[in-house]
C-alpha atoms as a PDB file:
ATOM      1  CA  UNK A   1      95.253  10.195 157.058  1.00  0.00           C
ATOM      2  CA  UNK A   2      94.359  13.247 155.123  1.00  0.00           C
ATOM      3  CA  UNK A   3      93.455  13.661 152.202  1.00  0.00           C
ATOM      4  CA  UNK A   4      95.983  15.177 149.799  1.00  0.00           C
ATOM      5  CA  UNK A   5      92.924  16.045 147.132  1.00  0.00           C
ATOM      6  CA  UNK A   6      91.219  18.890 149.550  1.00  0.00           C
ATOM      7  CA  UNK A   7      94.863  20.327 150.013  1.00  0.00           C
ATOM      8  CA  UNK A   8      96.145  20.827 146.432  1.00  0.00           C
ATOM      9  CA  UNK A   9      92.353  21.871 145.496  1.00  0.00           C
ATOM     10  CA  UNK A  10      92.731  24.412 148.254  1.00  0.00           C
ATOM     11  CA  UNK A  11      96.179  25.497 147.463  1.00  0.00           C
ATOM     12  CA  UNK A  12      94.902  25.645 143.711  1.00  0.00           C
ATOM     13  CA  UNK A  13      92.008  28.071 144.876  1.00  0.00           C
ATOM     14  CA  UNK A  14      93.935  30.293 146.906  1.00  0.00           C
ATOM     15  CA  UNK A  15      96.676  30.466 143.797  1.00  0.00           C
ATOM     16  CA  UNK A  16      94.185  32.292 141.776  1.00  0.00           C
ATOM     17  CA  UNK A  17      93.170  34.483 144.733  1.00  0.00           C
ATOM     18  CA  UNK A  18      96.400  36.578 143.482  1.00  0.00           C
ATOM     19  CA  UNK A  19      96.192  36.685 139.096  1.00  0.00           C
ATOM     20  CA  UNK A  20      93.679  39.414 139.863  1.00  0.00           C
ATOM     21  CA  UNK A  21      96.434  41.781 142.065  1.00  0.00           C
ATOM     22  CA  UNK A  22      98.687  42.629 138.910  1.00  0.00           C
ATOM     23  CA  UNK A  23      95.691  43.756 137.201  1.00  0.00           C
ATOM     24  CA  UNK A  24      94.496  45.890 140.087  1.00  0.00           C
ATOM     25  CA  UNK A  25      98.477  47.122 140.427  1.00  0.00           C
ATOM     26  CA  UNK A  26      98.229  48.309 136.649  1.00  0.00           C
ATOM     27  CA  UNK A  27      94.662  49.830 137.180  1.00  0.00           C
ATOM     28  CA  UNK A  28      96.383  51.823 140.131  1.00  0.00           C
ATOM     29  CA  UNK A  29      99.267  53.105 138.183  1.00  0.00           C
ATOM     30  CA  UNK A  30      97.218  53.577 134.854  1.00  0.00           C
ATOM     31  CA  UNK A  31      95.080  56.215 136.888  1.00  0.00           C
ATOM     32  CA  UNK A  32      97.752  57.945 138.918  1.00  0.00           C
ATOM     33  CA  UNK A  33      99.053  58.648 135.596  1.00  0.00           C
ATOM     34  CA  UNK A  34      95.586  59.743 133.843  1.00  0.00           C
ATOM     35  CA  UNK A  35      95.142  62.059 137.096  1.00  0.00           C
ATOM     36  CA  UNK A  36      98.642  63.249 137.562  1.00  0.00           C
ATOM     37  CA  UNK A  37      99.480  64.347 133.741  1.00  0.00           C
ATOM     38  CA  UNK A  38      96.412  64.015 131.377  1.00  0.00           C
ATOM     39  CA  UNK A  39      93.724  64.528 133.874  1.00  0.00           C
ATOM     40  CA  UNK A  40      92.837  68.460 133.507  1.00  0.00           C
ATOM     41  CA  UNK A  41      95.216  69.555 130.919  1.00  0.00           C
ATOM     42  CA  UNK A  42      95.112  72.978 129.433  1.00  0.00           C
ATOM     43  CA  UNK A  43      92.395  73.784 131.991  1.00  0.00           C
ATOM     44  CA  UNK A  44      94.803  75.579 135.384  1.00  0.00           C
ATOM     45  CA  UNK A  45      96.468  77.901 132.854  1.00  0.00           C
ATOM     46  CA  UNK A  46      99.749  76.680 132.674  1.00  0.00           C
ATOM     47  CA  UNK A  47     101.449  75.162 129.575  1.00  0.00           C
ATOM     48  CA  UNK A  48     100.704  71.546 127.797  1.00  0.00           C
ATOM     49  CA  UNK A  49     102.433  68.741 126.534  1.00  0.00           C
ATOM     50  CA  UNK A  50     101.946  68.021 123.401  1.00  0.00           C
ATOM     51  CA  UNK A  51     103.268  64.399 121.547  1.00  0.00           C
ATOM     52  CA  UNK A  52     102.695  63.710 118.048  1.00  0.00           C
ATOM     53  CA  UNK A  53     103.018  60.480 116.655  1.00  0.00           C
ATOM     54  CA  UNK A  54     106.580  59.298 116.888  1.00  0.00           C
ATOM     55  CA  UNK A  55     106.747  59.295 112.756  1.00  0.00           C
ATOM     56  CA  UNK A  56     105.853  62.030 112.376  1.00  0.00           C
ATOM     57  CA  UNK A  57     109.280  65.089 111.590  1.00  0.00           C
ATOM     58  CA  UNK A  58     110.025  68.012 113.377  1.00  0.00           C
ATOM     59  CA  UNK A  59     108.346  69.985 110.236  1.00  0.00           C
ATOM     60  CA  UNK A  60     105.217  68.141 110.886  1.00  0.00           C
ATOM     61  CA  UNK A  61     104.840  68.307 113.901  1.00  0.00           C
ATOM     62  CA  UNK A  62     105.770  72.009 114.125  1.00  0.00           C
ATOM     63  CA  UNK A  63     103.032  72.400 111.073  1.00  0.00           C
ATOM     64  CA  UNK A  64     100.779  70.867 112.964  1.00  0.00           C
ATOM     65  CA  UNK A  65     101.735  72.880 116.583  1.00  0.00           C
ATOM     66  CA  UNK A  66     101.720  76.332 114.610  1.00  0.00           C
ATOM     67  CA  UNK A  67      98.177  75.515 113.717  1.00  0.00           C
ATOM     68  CA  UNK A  68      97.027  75.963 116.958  1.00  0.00           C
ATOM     69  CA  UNK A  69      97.885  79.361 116.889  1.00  0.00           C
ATOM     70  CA  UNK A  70      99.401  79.457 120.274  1.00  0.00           C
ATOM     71  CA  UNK A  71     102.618  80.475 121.629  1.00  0.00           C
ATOM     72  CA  UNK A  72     105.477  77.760 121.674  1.00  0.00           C
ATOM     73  CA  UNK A  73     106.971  77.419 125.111  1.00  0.00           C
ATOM     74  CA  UNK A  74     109.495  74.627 124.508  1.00  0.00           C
ATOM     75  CA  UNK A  75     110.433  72.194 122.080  1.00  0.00           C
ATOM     76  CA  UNK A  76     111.360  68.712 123.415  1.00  0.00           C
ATOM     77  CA  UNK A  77     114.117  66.356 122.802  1.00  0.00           C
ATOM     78  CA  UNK A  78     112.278  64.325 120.202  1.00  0.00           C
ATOM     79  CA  UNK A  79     111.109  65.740 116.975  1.00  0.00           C
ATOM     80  CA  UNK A  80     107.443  65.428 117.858  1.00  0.00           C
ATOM     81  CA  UNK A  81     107.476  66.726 121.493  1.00  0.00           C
ATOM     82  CA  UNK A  82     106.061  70.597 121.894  1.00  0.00           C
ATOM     83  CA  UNK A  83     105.105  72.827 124.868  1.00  0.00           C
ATOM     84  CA  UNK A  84     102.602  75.068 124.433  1.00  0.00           C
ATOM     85  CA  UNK A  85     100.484  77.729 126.073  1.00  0.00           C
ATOM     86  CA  UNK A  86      97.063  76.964 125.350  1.00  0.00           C
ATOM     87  CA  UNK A  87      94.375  79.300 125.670  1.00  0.00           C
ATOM     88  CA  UNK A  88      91.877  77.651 126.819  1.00  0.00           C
ATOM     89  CA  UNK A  89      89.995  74.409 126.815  1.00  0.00           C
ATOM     90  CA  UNK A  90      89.430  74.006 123.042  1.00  0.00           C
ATOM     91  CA  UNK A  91      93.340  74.019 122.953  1.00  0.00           C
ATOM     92  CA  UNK A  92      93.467  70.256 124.153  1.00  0.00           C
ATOM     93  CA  UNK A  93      90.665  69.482 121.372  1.00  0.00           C
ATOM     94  CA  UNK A  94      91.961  71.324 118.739  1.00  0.00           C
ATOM     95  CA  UNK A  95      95.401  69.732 119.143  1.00  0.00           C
ATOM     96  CA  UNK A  96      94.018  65.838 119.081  1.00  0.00           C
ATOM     97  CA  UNK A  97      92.376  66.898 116.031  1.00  0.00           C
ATOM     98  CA  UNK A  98      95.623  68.145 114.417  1.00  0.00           C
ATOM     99  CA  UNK A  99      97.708  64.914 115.359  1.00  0.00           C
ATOM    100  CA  UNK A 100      98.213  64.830 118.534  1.00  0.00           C
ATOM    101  CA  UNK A 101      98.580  61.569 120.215  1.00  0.00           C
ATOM    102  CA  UNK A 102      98.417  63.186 123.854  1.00  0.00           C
ATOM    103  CA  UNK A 103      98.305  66.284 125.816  1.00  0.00           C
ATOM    104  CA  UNK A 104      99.630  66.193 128.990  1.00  0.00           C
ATOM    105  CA  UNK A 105     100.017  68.862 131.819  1.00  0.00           C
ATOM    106  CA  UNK A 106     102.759  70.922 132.641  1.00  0.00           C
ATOM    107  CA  UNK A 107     103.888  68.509 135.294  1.00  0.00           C
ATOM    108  CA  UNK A 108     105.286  66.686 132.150  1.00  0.00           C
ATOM    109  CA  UNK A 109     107.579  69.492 130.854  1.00  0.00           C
ATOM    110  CA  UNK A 110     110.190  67.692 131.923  1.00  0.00           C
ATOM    111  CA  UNK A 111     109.904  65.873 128.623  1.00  0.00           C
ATOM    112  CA  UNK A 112     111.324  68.867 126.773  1.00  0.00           C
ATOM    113  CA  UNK A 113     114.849  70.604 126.207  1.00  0.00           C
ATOM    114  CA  UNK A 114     114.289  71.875 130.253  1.00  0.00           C
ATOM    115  CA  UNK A 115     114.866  75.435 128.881  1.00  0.00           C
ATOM    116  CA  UNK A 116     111.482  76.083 130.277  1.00  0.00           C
ATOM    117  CA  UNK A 117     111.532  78.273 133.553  1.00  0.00           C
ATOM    118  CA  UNK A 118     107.889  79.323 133.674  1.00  0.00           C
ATOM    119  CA  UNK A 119     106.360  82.540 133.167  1.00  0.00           C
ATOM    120  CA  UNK A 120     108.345  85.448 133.154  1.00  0.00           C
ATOM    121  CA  UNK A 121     107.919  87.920 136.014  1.00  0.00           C
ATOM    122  CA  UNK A 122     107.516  91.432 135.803  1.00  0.00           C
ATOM    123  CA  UNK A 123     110.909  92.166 136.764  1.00  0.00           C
ATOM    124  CA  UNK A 124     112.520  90.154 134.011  1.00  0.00           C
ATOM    125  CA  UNK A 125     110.494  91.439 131.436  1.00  0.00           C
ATOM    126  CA  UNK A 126     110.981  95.247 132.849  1.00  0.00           C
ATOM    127  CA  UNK A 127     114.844  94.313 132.500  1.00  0.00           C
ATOM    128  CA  UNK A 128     114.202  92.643 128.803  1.00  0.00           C
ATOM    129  CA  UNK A 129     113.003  95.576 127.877  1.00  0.00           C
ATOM    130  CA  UNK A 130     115.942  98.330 129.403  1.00  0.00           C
ATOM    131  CA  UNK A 131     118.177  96.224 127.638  1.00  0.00           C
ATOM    132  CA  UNK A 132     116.277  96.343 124.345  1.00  0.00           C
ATOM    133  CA  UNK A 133     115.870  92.309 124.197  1.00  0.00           C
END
């Protein structure tokens, strides 16, 4: 007869061949997100994400944003979401140090109002400016 010992010690083994998997699963989506909207931000010239801390008002968080001293693309649904157009590299440091929790890439301006419609092209600003806007 077997031995029922060598079973359950082998079905106990194998059980903890899986605990590691839903670590490795968070791991995976932990750095798809790092590499899909923090990864590289404010560095392919197109606007940034920036989100305060949740706390903070719309005042601060504009205070802090108009610090930066670069143009505001969008404002976001929350109070301490803003889209901005950095100007370089120093942006993304310069913003941390004024408050902000992230910076994320443009792929995440679908966090603001969705106003935002990219650049404008030189036939909408030729026609902005024929129509005195």
């Amino acid at each position: 007869m077997p031995d029922d010992t060598t079973s359950s010690v082998t079905s106990h083994r194998s059980a903890w061949l899986w605990v590691p998997l839903p670590l490795m699963v968070c791991a995976l989506f932990a750095a798809t997100v790092w590499l899909r909207l923090i990864g590289g931000a404010g560095r392919d010239d197109a606007p940034v994400v920036l989100i305060y801390p949740p706390h903070w008002t719309r005042a601060e968080a504009l205070a802090a944003t108009a610090s930066l001293s670069v143009p505001i693309v969008d404002t976001g649904r929350l109070p301490f979401v803003f889209a901005v157009w950095p100007d370089g590299v120093d942006t993304v440091r310069n913003a941390r140090r004024a408050g902000a929790l992230l910076v994320l890439k443009s792929s995440a301006l679908s966090l603001c109002a969705g106003t935002y419609a990219g650049p404008p092209s030189p036939a909408s600003v030729a026609q902005a400016a024929l129509q005195g806007d």
